[in-house]
Protein backbone atom coordinates (compact mmCIF):
# COMPACT_ATOMS: atom_id res chain seq x y z
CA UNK A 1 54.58 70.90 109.89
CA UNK A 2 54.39 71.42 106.23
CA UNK A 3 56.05 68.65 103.66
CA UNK A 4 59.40 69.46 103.80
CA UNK A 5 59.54 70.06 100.19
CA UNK A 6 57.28 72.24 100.52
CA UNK A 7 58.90 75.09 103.11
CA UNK A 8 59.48 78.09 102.35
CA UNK A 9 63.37 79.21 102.60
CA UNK A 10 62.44 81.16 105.93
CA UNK A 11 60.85 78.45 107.13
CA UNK A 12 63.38 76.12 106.08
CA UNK A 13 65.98 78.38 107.86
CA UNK A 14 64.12 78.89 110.89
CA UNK A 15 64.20 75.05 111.47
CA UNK A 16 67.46 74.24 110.76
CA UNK A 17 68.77 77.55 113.35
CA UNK A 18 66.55 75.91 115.76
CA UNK A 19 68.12 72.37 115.44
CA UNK A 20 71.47 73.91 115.41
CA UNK A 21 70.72 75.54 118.27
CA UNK A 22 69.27 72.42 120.54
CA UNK A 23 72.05 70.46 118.62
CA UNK A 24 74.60 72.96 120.70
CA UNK A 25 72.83 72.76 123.61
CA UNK A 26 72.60 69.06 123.01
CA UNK A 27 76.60 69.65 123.32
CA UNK A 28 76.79 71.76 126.06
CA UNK A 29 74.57 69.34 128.39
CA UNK A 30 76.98 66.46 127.01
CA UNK A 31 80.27 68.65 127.93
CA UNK A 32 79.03 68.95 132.15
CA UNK A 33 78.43 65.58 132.18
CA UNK A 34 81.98 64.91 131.39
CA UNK A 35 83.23 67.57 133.09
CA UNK A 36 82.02 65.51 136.38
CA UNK A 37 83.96 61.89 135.56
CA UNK A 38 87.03 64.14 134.58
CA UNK A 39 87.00 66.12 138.16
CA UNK A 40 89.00 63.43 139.39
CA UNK A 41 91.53 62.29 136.99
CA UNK A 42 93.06 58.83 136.63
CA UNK A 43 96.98 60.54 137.37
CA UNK A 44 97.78 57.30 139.41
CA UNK A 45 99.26 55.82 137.02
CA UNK A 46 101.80 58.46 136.19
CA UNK A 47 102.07 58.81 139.76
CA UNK A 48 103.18 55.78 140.15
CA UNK A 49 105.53 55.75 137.42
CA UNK A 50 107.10 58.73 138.51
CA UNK A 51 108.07 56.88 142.12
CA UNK A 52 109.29 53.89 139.91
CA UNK A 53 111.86 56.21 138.34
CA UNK A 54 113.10 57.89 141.12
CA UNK A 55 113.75 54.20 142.82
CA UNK A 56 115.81 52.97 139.67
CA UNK A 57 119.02 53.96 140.24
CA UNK A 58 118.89 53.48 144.21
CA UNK A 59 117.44 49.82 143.89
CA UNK A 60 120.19 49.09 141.11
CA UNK A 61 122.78 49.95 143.47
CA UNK A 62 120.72 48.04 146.09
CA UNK A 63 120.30 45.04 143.61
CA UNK A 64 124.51 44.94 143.36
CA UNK A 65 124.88 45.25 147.07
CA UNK A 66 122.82 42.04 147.40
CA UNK A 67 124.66 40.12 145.04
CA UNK A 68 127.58 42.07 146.79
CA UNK A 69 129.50 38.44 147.26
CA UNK A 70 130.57 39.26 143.74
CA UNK A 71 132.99 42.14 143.60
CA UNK A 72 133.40 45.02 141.15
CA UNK A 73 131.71 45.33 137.44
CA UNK A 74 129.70 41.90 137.45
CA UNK A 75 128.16 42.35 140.90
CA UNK A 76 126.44 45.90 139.34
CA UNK A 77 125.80 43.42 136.24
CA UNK A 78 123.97 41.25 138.23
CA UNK A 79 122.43 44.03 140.31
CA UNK A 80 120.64 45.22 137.29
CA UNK A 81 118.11 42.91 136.76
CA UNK A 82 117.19 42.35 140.27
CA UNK A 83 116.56 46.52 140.36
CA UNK A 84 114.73 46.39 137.35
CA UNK A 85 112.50 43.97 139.01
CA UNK A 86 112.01 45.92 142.29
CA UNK A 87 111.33 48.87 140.41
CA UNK A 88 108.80 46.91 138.61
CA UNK A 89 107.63 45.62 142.06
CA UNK A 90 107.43 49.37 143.50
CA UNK A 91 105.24 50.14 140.40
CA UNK A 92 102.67 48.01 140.74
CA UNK A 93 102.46 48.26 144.53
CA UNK A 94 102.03 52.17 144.46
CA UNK A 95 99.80 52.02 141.33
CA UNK A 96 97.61 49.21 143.25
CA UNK A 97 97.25 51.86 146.40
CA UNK A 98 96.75 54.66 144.62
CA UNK A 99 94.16 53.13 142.11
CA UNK A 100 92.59 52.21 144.66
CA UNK A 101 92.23 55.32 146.55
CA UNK A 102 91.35 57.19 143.35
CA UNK A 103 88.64 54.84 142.97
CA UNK A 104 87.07 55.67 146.34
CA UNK A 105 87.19 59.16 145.72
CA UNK A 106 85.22 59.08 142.43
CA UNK A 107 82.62 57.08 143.82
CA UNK A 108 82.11 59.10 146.80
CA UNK A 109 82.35 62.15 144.28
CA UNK A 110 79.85 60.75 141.79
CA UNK A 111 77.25 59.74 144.72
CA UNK A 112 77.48 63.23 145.90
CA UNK A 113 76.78 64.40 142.55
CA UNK A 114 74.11 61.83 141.51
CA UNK A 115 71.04 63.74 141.33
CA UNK A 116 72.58 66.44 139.32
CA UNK A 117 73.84 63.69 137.22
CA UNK A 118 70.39 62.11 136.58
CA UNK A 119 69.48 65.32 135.98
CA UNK A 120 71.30 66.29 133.20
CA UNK A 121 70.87 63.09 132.18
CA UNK A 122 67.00 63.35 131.54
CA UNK A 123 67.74 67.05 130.32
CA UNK A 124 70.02 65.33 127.54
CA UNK A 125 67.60 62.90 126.73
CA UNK A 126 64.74 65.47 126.77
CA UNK A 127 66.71 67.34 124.07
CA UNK A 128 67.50 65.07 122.04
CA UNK A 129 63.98 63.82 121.19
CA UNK A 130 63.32 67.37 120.70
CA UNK A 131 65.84 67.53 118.40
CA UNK A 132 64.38 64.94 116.04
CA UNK A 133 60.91 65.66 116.93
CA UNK A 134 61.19 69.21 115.30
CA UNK A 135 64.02 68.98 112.87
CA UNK A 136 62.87 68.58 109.06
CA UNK A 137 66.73 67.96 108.56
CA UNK A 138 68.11 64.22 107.61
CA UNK A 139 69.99 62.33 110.78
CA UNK A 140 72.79 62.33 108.70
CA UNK A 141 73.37 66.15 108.20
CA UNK A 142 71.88 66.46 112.38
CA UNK A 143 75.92 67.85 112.39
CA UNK A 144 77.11 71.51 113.97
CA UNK A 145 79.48 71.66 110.71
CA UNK A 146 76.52 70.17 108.30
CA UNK A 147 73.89 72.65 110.07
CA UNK A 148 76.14 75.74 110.05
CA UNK A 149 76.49 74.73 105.96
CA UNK A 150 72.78 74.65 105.47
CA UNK A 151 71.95 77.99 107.45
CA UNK A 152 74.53 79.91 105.58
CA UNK A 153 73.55 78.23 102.09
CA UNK A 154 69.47 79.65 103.16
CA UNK A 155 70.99 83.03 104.41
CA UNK A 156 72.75 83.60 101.69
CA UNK A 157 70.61 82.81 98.99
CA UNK A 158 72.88 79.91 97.28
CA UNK A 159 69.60 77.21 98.35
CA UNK A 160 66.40 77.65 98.62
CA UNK A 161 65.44 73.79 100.03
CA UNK A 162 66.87 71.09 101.27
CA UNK A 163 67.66 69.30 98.89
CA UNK A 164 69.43 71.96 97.47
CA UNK A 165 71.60 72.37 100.80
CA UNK A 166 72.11 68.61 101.13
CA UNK A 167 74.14 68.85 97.35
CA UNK A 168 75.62 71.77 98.19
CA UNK A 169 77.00 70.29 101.44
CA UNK A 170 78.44 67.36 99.62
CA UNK A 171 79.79 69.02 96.57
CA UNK A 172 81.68 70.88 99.42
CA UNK A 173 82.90 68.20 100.60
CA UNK A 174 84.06 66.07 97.82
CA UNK A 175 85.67 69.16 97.09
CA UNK A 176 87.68 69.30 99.89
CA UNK A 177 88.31 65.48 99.66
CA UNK A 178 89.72 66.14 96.57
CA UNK A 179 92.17 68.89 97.81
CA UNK A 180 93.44 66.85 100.80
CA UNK A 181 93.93 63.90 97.90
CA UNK A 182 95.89 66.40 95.96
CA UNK A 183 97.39 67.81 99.06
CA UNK A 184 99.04 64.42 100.33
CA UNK A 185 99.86 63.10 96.44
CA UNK A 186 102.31 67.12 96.19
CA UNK A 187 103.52 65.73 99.63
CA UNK A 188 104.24 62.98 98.72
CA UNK A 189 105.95 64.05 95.05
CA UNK A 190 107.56 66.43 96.54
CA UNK A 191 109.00 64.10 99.56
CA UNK A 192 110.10 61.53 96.22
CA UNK A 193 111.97 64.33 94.67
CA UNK A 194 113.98 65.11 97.80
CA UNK A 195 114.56 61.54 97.82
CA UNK A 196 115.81 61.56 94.38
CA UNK A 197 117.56 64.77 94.96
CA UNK A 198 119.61 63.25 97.76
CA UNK A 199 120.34 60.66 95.40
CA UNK A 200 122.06 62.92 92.38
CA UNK A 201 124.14 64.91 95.41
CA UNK A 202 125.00 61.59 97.05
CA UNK A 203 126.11 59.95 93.20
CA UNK A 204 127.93 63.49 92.38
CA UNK A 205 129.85 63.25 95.66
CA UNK A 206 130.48 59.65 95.29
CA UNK A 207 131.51 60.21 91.23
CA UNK A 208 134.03 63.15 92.31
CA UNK A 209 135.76 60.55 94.84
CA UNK A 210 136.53 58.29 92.35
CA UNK A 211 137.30 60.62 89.42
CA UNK A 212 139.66 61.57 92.44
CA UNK A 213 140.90 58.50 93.38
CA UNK A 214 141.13 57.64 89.66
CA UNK A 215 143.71 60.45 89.38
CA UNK A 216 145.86 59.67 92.27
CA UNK A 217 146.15 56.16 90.94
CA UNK A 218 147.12 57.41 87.51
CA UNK A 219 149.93 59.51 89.37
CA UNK A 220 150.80 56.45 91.43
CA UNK A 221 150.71 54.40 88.74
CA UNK A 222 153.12 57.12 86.54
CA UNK A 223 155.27 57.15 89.21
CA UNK A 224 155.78 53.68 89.57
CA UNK A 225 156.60 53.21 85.96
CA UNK A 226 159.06 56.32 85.92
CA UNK A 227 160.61 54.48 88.48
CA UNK A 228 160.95 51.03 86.83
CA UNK A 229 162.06 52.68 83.76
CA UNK A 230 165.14 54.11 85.45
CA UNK A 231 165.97 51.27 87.27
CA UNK A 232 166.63 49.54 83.42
């Protein structure tokens, strides 16, 4: 292949469409392979939190029979503890079984499914030195979002190399790093002037109480000395 300076922007875009397009097959090979370890989800654990909260209540009630020698509100004091820790007990019993079981069913799963494993295994592999066997592009833009950049920059005339594309890319993004810094500081402005806001209503509500209060005391206070004056 040709200096990379030195492609032509067909050439240029013709390699980075190919790399985007292993790099999503790249993805696609990576999604089955996960699709096979998440066949059998780990739910045993909610499972067996599930039976734990069902048994609360009962083994409460069981707990304050036990301690039933004690009558009324501190036997289902007592009680409580004691089914807190058989719930906790019942937990970790049904969580032990059913980990357990899940764990035999994955492995039986993933031995049935080995060779197509190992397969896509090598296939992922395979692609992957493909990938930067052919690409001209840096590892550090080998990215869906910094590839689908680059081919639109070479489609649409705004680059005409790589280099070109690379400072497009990161203008763009410095860009955008700038709006979510100006997003979160008018978030955060506008959270302090609610804040403040809250503050003037709260003050006003608080200053029309006591301009209230400052009346009625005036009026007790005339009162009072209406009434001292006639008792002279």
């Amino acid at each position: 292949m040709k200096d990379v300076l030195n492609l032509s922007r067909e050439e240029l875009l013709e390699n980075v469409n190919q790399t985007l397009g292993l790099l999503n097959k790249f993805m696609a090979v990576d999604s089955s392979i996960r699709s096979y370890y998440k066949s059998i989800p780990d739910i045993y654990e909610k499972i067996s939190a599930v039976v734990a909260i069902i048994s609360f209540f009962p083994l409460i009630i069981l707990g304050a029979k036990i301690v039933g020698i004690i009558d009324g509100f501190l036997a289902l004091l007592l009680g409580i503890p004691l089914g807190v820790a058989m719930t906790w007990f019942v937990f970790v019993f049904v969580n032990k079984k059913l980990e357990s079981n899940f764990k035999i069913k994955r492995e039986k799963y993933l031995e049935e499914n080995y060779e197509k494993l190992r397969s896509l295994d090598v296939e992922l592999g395979s692609i992957a030195e493909k990938v930067f066997q052919t690409t001209v592009v840096p590892e550090d833009y080998v990215t869906r979002p910094a590839l689908e950049k680059f081919s639109s920059y070479l489609s649409n005339y705004r680059a005409s190399n790589l280099p070109e594309c690379i400072n497009l890319y990161e203008n763009e993004l410095q860009a955008q790093q700038m709006r979510d810094e100006i997003n979160q500081f008018r978030q955060e402005q506008q959270r302090t002037t609610d804040m403040l806001s809250k503050a003037r209503s709260e003050l006003s509500t608080t200053n029309r109480h006591l301009s209230e209060a400052n009346v009625k005391l005036s009026g007790i206070e005339h009162e009072t000395y209406k009434s001292n004056f006639h008792k002279k």
